[in-house]
Protein backbone atom coordinates (compact mmCIF):
# COMPACT_ATOMS: atom_id res chain seq x y z
CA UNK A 1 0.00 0.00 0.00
CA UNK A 2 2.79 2.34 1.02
CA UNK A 3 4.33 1.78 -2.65
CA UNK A 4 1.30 2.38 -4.10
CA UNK A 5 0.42 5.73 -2.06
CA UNK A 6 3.78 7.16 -3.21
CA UNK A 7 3.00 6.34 -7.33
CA UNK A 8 -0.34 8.49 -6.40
CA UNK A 9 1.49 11.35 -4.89
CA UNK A 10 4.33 11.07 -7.77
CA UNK A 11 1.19 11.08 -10.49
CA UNK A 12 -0.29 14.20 -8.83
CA UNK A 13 3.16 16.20 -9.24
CA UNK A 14 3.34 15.20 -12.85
CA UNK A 15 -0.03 16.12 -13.32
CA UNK A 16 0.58 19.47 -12.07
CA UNK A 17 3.06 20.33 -14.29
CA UNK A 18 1.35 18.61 -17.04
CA UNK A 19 -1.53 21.25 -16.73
CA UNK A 20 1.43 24.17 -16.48
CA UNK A 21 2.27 23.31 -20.17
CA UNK A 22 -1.35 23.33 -21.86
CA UNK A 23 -1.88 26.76 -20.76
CA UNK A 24 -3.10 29.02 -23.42
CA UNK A 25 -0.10 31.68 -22.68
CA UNK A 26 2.38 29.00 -22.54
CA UNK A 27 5.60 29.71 -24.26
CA UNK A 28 9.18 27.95 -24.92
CA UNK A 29 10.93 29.85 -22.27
CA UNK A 30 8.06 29.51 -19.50
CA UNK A 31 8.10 25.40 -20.41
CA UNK A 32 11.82 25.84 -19.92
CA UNK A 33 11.77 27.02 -16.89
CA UNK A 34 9.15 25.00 -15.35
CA UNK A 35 11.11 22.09 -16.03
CA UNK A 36 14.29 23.05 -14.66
CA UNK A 37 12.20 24.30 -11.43
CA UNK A 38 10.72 20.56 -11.73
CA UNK A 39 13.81 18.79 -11.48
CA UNK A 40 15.58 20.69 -8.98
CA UNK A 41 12.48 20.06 -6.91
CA UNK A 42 13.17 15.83 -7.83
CA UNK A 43 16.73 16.81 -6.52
CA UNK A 44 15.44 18.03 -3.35
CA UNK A 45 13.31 15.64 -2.83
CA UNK A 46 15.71 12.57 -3.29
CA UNK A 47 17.68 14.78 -0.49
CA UNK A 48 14.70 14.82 1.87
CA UNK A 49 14.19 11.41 1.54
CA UNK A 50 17.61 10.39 1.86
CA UNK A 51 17.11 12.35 5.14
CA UNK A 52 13.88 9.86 5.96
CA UNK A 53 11.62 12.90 5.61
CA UNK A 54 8.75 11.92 2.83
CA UNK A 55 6.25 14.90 3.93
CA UNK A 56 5.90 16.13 0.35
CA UNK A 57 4.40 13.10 -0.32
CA UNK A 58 1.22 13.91 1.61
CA UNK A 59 -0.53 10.18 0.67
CA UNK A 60 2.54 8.07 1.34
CA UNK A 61 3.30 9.83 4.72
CA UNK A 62 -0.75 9.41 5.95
CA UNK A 63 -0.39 5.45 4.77
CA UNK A 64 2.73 5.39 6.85
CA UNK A 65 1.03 7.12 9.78
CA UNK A 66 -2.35 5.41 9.67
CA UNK A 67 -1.07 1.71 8.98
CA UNK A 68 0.72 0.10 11.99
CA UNK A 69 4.15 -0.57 9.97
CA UNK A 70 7.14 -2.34 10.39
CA UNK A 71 10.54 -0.23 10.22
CA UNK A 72 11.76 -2.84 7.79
CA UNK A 73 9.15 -1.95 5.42
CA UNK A 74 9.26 1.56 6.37
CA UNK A 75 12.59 1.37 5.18
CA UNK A 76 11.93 -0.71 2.04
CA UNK A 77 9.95 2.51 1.03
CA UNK A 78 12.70 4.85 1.49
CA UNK A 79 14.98 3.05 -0.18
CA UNK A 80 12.23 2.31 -3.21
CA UNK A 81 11.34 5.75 -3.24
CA UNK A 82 14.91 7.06 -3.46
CA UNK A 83 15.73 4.72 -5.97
CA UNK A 84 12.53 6.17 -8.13
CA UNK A 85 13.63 9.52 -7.53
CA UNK A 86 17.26 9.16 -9.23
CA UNK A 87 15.65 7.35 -12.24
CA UNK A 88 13.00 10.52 -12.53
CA UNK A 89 16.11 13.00 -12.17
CA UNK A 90 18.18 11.39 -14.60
CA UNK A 91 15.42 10.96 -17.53
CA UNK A 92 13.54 14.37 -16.36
């Protein structure tokens, strides 16, 4: 479930900036920049995690607050999760 909650809250960011580049106004240099503000924010990320902190992912950090969990799977999440997060920064 944990795994799971984490794809959702992954699927909402890329939404988000999925919207940001159908806007009517939208041009090359306001695409540009909203994907270099989108990867740093991957890069930040990966640090929080790396830091066990998973806050800005506001479904995976309820499912690990509501569910009694195990640190070993707690931990299986980080590690998942920071794994993800270098593959997104490297082929963002």
């Amino acid at each position: 479930m944990m795994k799971f909650s984490y794809i959702e809250d992954i699927f909402k960011k890329f939404n988000v900036i999925n919207i940001h580049f159908q806007g009517a106004n939208t041009n090359s240099l306001d695409l540009n920049d909203k994907v270099y503000a989108f990867s740093r924010k991957l890069a930040l990320w990966k640090a929080k995690v790396e830091q066990n902190n998973i806050e800005m992912f506001t479904n995976t950090t309820q499912c690990v607050k509501n569910y009694k969990t195990e640190k070993q799977h707690v931990r299986v999440l980080f590690i998942t999760t920071d794994n993800y997060l270098v593959m997104l920064t490297e082929n963002f």
